[in-house]
N, C-alpha and C. Protein backbone atom coordinates (compact mmCIF):
# COMPACT_ATOMS: atom_id res chain seq x y z
N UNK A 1 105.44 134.53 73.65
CA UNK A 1 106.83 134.61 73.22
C UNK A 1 107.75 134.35 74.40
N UNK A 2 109.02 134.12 74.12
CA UNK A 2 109.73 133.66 75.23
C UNK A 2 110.25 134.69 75.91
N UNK A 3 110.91 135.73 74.96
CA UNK A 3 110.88 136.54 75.68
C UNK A 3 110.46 138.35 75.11
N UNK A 4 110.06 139.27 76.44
CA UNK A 4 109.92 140.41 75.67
C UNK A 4 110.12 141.47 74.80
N UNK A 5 109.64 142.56 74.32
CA UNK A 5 110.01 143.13 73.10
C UNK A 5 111.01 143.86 73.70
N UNK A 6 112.30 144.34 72.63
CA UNK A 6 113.29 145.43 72.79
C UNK A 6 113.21 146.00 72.00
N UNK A 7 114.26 147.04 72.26
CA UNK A 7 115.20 148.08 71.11
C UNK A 7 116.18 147.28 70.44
N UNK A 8 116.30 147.56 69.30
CA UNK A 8 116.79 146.89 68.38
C UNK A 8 118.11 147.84 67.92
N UNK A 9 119.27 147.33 67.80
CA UNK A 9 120.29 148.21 66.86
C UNK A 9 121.24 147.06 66.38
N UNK A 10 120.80 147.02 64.86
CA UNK A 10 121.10 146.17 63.95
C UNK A 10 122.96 146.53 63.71
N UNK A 11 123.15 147.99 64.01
CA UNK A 11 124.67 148.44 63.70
C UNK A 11 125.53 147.66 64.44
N UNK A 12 124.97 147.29 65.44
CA UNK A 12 125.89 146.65 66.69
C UNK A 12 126.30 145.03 66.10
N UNK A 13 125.98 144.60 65.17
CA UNK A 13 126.06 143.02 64.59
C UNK A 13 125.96 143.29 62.88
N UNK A 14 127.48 143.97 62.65
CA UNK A 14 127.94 143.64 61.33
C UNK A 14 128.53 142.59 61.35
N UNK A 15 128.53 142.08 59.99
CA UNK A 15 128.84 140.88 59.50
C UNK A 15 130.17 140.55 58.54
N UNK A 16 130.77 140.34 58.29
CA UNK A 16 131.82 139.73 57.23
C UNK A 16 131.52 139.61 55.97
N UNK A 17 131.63 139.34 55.08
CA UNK A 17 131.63 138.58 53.51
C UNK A 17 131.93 136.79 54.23
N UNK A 18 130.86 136.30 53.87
CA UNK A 18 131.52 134.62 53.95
C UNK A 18 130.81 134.22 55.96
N UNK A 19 130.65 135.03 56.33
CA UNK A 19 130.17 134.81 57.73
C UNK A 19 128.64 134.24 58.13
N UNK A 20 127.80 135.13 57.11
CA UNK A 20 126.37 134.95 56.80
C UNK A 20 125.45 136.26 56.72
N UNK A 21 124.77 135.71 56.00
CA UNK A 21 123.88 137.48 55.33
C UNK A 21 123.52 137.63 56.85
N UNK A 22 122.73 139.23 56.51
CA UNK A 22 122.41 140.31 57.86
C UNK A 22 121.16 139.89 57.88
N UNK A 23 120.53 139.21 56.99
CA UNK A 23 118.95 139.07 56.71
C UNK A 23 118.52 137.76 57.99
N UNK A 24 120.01 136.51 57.97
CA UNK A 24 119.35 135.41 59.24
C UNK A 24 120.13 135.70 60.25
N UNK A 25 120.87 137.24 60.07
CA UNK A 25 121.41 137.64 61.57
C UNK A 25 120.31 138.24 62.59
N UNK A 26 119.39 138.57 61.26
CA UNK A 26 118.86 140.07 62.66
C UNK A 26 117.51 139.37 62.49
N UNK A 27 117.05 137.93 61.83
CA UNK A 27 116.09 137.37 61.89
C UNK A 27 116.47 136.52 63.28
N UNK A 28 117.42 135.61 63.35
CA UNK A 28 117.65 135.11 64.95
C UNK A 28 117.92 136.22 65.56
N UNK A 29 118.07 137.97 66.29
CA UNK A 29 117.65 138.72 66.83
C UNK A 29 116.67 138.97 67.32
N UNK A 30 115.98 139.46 66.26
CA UNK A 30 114.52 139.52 66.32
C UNK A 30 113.39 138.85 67.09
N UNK A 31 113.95 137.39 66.78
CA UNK A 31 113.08 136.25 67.59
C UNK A 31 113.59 135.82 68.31
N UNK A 32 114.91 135.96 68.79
CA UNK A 32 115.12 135.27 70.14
C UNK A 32 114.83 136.63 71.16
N UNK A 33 115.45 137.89 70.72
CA UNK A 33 115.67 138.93 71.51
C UNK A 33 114.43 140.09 71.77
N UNK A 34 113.23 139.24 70.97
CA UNK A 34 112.58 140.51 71.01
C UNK A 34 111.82 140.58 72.52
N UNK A 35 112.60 142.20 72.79
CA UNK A 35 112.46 142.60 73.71
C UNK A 35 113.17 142.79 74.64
N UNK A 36 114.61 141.67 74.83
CA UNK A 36 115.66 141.90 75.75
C UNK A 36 116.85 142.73 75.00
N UNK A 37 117.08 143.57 75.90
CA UNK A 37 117.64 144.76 75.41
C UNK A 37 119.13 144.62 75.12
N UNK A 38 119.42 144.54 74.13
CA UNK A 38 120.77 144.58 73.59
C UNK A 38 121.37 145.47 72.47
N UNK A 39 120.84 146.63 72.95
CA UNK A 39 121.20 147.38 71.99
C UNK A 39 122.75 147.92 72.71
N UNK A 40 122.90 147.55 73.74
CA UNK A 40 124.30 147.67 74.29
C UNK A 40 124.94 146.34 74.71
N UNK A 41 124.26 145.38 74.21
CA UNK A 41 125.02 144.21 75.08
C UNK A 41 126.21 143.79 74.80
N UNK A 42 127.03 144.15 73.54
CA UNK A 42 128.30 143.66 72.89
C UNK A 42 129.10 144.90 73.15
N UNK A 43 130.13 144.76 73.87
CA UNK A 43 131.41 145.35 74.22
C UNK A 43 132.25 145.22 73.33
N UNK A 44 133.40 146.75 72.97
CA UNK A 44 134.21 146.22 72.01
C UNK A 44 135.49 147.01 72.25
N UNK A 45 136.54 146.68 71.87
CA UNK A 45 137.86 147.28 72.16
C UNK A 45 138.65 148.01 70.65
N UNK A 46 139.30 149.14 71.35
CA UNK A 46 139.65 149.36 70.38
C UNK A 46 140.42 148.53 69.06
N UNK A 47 140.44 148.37 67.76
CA UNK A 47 141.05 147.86 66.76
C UNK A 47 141.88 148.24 65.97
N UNK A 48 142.71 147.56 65.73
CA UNK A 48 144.45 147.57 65.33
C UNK A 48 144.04 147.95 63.76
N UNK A 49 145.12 148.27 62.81
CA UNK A 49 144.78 148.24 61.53
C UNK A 49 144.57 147.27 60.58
N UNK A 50 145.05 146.41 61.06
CA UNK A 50 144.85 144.56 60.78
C UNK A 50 143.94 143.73 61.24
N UNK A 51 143.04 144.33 62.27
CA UNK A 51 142.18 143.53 63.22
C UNK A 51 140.92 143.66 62.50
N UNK A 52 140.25 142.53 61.69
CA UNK A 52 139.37 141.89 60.99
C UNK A 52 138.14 141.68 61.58
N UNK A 53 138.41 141.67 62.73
CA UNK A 53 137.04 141.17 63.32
C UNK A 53 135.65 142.03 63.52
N UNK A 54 134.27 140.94 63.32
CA UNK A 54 133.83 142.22 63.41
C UNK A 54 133.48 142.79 65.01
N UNK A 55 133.09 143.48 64.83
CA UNK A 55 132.86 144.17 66.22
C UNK A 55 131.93 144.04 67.59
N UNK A 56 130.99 143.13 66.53
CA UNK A 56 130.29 142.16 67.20
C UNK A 56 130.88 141.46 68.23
N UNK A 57 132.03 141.02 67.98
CA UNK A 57 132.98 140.03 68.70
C UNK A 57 133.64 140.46 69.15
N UNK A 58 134.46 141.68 69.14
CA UNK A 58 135.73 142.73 69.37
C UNK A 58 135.02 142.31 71.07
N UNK A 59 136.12 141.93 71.85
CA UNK A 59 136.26 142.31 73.76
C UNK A 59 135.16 141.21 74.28
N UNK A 60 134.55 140.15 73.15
CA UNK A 60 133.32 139.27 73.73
C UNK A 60 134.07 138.24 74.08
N UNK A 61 134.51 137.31 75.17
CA UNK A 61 135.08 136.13 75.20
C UNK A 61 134.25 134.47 75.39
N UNK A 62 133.81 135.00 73.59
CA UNK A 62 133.06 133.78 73.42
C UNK A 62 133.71 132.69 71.85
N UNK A 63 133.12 131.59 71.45
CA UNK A 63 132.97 131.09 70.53
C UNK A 63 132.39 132.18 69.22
N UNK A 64 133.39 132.77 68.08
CA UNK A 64 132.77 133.98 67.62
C UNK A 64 131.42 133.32 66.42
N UNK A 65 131.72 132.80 66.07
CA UNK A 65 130.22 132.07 65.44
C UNK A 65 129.22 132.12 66.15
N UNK A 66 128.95 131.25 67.61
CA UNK A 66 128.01 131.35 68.26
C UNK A 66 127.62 132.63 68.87
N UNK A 67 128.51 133.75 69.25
CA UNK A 67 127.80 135.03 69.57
C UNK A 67 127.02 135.65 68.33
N UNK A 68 127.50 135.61 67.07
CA UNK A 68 127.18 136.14 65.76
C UNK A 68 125.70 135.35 65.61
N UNK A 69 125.46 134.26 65.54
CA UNK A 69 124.37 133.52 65.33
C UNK A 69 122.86 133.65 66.28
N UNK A 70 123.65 133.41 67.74
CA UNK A 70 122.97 133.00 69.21
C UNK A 70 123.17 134.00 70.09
N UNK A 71 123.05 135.37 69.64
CA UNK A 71 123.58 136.32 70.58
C UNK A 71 123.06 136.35 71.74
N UNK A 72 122.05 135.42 72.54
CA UNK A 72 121.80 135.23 74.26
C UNK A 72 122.69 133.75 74.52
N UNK A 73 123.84 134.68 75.24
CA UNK A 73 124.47 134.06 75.42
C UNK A 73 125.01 134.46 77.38
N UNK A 74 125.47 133.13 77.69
CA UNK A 74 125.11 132.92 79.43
C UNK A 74 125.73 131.92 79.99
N UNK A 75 126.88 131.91 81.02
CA UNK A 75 127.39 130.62 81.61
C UNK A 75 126.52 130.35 83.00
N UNK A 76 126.64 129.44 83.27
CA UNK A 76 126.37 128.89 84.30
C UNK A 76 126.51 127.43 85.45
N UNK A 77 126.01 127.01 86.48
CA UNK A 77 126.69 125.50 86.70
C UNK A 77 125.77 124.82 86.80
N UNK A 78 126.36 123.83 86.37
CA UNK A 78 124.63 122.27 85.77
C UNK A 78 125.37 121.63 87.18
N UNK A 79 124.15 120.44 87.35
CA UNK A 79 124.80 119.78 88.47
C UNK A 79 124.67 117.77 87.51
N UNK A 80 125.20 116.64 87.76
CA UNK A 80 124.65 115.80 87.21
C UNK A 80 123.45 115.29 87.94
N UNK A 81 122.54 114.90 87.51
CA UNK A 81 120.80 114.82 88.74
C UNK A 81 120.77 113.42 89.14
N UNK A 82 121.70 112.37 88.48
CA UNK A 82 122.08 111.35 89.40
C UNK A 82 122.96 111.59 90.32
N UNK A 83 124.02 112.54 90.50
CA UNK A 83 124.80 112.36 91.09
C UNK A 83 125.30 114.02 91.53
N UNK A 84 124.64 115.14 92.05
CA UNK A 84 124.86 116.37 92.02
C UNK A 84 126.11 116.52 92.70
N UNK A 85 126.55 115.85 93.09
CA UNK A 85 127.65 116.63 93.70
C UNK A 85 128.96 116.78 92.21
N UNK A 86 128.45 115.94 91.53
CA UNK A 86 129.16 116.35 90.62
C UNK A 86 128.76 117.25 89.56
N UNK A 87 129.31 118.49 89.47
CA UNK A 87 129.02 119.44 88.94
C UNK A 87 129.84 120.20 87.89
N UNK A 88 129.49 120.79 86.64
CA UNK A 88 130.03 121.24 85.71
C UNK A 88 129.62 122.40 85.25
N UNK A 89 130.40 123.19 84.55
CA UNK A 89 130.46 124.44 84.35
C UNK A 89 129.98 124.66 82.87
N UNK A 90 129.02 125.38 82.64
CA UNK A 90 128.53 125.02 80.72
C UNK A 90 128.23 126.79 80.38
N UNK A 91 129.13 127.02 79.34
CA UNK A 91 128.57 128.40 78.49
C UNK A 91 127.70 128.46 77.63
N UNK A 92 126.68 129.13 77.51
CA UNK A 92 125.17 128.60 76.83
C UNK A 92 125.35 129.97 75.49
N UNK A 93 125.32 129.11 74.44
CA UNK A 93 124.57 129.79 72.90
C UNK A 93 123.24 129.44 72.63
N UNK A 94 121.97 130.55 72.48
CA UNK A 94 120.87 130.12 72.65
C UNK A 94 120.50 131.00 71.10
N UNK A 95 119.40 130.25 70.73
CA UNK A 95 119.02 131.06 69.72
C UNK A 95 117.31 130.18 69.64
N UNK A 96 115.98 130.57 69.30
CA UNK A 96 115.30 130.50 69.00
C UNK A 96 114.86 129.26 67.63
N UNK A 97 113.79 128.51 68.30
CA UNK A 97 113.37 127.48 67.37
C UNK A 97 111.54 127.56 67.29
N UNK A 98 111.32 128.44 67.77
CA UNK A 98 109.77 128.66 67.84
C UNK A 98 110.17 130.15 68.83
N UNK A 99 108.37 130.59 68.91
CA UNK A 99 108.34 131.55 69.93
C UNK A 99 108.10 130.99 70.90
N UNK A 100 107.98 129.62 71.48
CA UNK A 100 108.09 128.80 73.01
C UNK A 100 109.26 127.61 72.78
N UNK A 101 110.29 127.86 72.06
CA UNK A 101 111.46 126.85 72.20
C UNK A 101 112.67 127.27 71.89
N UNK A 102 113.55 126.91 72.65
CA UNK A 102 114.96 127.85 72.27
C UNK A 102 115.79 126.98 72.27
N UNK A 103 117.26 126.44 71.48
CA UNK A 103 118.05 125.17 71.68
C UNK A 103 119.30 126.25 71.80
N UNK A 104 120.23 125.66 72.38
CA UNK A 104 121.37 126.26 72.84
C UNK A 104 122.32 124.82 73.12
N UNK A 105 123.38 125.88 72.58
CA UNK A 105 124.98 124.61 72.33
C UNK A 105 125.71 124.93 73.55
N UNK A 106 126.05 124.01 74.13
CA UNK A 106 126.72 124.17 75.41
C UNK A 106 128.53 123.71 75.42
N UNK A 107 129.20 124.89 75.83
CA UNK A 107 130.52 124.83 75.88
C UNK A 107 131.48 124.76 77.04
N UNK A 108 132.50 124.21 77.17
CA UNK A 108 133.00 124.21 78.67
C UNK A 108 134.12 125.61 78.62
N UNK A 109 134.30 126.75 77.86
CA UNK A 109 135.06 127.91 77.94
C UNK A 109 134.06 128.86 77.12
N UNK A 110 135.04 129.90 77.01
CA UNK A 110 134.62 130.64 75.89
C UNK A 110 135.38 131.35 74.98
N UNK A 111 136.90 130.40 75.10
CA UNK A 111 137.49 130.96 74.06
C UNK A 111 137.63 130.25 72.66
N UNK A 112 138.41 129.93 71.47
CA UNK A 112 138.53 129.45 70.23
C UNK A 112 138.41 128.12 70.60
N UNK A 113 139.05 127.50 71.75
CA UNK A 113 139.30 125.85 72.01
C UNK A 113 138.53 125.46 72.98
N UNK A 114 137.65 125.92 73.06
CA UNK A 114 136.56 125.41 73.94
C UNK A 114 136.25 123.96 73.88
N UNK A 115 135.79 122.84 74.60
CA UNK A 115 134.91 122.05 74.00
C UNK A 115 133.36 122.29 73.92
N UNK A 116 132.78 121.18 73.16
CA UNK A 116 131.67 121.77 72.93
C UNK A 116 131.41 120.34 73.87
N UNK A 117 129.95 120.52 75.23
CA UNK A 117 130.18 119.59 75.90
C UNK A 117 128.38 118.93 76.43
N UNK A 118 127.39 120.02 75.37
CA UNK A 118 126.17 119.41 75.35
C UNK A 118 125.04 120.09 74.72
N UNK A 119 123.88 120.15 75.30
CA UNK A 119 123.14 120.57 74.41
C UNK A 119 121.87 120.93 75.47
N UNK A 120 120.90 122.16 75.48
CA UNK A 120 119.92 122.58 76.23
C UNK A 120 118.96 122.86 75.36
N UNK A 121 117.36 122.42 75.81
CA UNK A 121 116.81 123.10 75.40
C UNK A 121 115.82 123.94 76.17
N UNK A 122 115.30 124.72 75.71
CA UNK A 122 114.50 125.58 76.81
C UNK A 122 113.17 125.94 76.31
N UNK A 123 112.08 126.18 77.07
CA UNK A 123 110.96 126.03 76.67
C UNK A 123 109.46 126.89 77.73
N UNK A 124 108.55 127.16 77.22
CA UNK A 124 107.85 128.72 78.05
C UNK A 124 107.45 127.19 78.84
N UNK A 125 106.81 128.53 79.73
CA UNK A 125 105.84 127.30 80.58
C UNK A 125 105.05 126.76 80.75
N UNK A 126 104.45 127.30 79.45
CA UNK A 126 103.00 126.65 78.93
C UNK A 126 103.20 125.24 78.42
N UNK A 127 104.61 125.37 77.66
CA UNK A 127 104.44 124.24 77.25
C UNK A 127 104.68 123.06 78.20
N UNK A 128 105.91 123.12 79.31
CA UNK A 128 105.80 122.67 80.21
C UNK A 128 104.94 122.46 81.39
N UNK A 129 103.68 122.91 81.66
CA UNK A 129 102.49 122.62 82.16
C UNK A 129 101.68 121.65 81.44
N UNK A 130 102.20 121.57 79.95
CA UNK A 130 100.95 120.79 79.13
C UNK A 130 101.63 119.16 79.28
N UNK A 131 102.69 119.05 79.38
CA UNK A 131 103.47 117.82 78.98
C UNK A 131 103.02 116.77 80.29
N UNK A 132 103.09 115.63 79.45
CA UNK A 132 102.94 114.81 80.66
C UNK A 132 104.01 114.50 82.04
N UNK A 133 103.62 113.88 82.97
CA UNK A 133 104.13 114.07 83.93
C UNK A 133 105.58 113.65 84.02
N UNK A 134 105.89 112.19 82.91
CA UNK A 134 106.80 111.58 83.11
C UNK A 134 108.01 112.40 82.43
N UNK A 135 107.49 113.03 81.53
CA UNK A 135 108.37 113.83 80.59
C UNK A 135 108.71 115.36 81.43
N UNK A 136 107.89 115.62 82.28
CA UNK A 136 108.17 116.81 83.48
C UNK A 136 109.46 116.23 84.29
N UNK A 137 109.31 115.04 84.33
CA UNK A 137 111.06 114.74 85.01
C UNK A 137 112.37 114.92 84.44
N UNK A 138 112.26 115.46 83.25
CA UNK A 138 113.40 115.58 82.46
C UNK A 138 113.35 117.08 82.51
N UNK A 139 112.99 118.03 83.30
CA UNK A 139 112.99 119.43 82.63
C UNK A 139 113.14 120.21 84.40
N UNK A 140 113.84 120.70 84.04
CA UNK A 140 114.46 121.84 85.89
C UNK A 140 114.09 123.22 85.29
N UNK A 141 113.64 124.01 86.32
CA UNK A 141 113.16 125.54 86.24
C UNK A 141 114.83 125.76 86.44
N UNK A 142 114.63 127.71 86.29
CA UNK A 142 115.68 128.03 86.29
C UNK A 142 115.58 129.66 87.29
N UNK A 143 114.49 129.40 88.39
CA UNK A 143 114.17 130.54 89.39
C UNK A 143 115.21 130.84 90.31
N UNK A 144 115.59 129.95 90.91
CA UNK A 144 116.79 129.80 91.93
C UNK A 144 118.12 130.19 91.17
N UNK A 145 118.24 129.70 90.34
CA UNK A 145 120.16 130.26 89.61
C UNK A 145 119.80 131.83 88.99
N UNK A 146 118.72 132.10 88.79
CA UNK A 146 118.45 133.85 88.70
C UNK A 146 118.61 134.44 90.10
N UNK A 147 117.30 133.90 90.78
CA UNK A 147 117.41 135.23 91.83
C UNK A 147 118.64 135.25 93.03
N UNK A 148 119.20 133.83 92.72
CA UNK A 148 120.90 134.09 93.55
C UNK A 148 121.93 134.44 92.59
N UNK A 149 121.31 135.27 91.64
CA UNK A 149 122.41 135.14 90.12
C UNK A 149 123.62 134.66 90.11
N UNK A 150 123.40 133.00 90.01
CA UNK A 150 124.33 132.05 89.27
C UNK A 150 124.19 132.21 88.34
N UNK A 151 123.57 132.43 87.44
CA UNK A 151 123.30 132.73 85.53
C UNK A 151 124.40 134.20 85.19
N UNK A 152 125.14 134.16 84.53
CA UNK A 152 125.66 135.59 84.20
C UNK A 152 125.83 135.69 82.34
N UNK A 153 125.36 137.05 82.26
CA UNK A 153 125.44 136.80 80.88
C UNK A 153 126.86 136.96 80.77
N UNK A 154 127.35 136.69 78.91
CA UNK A 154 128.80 136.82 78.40
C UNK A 154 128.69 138.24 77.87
N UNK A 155 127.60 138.86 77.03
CA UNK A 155 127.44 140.20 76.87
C UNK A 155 127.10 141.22 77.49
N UNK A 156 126.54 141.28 78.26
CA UNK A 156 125.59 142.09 78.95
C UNK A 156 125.95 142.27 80.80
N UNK A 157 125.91 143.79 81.31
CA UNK A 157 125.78 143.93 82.31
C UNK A 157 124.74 145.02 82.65
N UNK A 158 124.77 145.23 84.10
CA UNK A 158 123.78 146.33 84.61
C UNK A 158 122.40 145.76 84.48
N UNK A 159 121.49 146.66 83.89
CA UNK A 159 120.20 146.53 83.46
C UNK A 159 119.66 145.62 83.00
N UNK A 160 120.82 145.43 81.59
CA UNK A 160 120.03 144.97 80.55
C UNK A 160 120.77 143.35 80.65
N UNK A 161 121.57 143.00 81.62
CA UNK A 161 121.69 142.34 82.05
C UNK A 161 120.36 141.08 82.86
N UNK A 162 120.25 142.28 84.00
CA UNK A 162 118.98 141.70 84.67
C UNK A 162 118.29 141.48 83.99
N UNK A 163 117.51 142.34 83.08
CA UNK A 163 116.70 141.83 81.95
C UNK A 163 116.36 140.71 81.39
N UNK A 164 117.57 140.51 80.54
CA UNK A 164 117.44 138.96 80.12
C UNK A 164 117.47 138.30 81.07
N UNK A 165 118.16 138.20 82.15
CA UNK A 165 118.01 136.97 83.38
C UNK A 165 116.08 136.60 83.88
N UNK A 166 115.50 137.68 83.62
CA UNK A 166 114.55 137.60 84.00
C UNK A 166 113.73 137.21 83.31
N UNK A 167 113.89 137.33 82.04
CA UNK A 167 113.21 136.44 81.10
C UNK A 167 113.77 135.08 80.87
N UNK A 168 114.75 134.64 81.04
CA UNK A 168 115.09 133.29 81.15
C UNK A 168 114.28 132.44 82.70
N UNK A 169 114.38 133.21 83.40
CA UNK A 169 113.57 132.64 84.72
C UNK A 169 112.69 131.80 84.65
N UNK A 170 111.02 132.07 84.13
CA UNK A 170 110.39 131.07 84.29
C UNK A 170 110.69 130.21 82.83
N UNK A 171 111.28 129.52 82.34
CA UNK A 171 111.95 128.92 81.12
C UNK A 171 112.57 127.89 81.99
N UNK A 172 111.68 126.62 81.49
CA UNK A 172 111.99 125.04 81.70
C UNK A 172 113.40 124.85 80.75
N UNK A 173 114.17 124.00 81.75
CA UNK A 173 115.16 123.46 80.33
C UNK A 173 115.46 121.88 80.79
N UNK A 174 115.77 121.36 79.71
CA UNK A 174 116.23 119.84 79.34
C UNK A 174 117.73 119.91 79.18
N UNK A 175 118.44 119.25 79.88
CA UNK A 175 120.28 119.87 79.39
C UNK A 175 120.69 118.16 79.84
N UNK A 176 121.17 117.89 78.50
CA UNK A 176 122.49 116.74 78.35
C UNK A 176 123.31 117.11 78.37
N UNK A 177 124.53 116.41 78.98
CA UNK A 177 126.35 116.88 78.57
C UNK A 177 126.47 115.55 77.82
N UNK A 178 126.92 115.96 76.70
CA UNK A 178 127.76 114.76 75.86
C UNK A 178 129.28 114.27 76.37
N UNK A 179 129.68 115.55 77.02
CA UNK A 179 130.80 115.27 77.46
C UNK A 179 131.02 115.42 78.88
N UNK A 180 130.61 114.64 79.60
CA UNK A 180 130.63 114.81 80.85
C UNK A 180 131.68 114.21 81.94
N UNK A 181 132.63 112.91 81.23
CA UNK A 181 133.31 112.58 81.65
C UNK A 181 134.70 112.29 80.54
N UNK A 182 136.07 111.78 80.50
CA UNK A 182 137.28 111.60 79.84
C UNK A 182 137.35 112.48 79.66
N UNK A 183 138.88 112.89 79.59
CA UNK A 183 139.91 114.15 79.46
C UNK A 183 139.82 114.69 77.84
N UNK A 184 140.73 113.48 77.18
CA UNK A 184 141.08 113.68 75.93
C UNK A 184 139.68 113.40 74.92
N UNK A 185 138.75 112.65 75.12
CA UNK A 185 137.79 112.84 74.00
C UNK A 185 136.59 112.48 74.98
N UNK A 186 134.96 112.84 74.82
CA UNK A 186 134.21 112.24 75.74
C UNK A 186 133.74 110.08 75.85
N UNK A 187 133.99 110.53 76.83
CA UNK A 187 133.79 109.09 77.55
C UNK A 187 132.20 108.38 78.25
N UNK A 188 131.38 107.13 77.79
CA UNK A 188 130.52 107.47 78.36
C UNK A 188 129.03 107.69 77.30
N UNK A 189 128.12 107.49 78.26
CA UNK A 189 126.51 108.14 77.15
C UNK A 189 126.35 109.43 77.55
N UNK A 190 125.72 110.27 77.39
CA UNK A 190 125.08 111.33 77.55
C UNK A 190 124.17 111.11 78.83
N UNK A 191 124.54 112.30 79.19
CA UNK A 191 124.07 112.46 80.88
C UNK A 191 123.17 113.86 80.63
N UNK A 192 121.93 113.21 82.10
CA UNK A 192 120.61 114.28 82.25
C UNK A 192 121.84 114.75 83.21
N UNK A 193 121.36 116.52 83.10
CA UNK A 193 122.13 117.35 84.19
C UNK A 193 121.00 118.32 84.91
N UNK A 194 121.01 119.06 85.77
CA UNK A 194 120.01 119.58 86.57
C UNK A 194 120.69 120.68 86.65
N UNK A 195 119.82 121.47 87.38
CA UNK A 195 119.99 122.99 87.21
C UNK A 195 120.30 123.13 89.31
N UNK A 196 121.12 124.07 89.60
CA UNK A 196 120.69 124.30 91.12
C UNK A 196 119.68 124.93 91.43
N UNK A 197 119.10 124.27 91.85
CA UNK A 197 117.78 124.78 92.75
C UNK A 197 117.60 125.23 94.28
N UNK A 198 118.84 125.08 94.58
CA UNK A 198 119.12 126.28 96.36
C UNK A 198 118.47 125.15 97.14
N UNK A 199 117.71 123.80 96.88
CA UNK A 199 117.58 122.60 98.13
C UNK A 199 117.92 121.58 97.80
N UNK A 200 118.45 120.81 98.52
CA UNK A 200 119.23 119.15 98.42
C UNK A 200 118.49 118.57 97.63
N UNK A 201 119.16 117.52 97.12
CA UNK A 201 120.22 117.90 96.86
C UNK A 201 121.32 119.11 96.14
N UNK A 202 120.40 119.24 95.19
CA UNK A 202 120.40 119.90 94.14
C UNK A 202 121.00 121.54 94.36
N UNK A 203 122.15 121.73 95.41
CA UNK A 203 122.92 122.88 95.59
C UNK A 203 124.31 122.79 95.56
N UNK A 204 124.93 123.85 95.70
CA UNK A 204 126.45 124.14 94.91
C UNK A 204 127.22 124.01 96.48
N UNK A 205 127.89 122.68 96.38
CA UNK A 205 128.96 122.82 97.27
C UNK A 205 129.74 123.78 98.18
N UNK A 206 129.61 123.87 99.21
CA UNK A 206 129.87 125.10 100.18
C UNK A 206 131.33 125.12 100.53
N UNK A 207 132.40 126.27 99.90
CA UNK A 207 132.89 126.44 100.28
C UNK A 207 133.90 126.10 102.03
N UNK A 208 134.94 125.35 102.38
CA UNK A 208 135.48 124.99 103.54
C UNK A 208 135.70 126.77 104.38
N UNK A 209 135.64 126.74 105.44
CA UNK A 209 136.07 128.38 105.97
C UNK A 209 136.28 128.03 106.89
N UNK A 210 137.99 128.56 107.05
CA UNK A 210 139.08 128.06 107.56
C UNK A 210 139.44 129.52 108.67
């Protein structure tokens, strides 16, 4: 499995009328999360007498569909792997497609107007040991943006934070940006992006210190 078993608290991800039954909420739970602990990972603020939302979402500053759906959710910075110095910023909705494959929608914010700006997938490492070699060039570990924690979740701190980071760790991923270049609409094919890996190229621009 991708990742390990947790505690489960289904109360923490009510749902709406019209949003989607509780039955393929706490089924993508179940299998993406089993085991990373989120029985505290959603923060919520107090609510007005008009404030609709559910609570799931209350104080989360994400896309509220994708937390409701993809609740491992995580920003971080891609680099482009032709060209790393150019680098972009992507908020990850992940949700489970097997117990060794996970696809996640990639956003450049995390509020209502986000764009949506690519697409990841992620995968154990079995399966990535089995694949052939040429197809191993399309896929970056993700050891280095953990243990310098560049990865931060959108829900989760402390513990259960680390947690999931650590199960994302050995997890190969494949990441296109659809939108990697033009302002007003994307410009361009779809670009391979790379993950930082802490050696050249493939690291995060150093700060000038003045």
């Amino acid at each position: 499995m991708l990742f390990p078993r947790i505690r489960m608290n289904p109360r923490r991800f009510p749902l709406q009328p019209g949003v989607g039954s509780a039955r393929l909420l706490l089924a993508c739970l179940a299998s993406l999360c089993a085991g990373i602990g989120l029985s505290n990972s959603m923060t919520s603020v107090p609510a007005s007498a008009d404030d609709h939302t559910p609570k799931a979402a209350r104080g989360v500053k994400a896309p509220l569909e994708e937390v409701i759906h993809c609740p491992l959710a995580f920003e971080g910075v891609h680099l482009l792997k032709d060209l790393p110095q150019h680098s972009q910023k992507a908020f990850h909705y992940c949700k489970p497609v097997s117990e060794e494959v996970a696809q996640c929608v990639l956003y450049d914010g995390t509020g209502p107007d986000a764009r949506l700006i690519g697409v990841e997938y992620l995968v154990s490492d079995r399966i990535y040991q089995a694949m052939p070699a040429e197809e191993k060039t399309y896929w970056h570990d993700h050891k280095h943006e953990v243990d310098a924690g560049l990865l931060k979740s959108l829900t989760q701190t402390g513990e259960e934070e680390r947690k999931t980071m650590a199960a994302v760790r050995p997890l190969w991923g494949k990441v296109y940006h659809t939108w990697a270049s033009g302002k007003t609409y994307p410009t361009g094919p779809p670009r391979l992006f790379w993950s930082v890996t802490g050696q050249e190229p493939f690291v995060l621009p150093t700060p000038d210190i003045k």
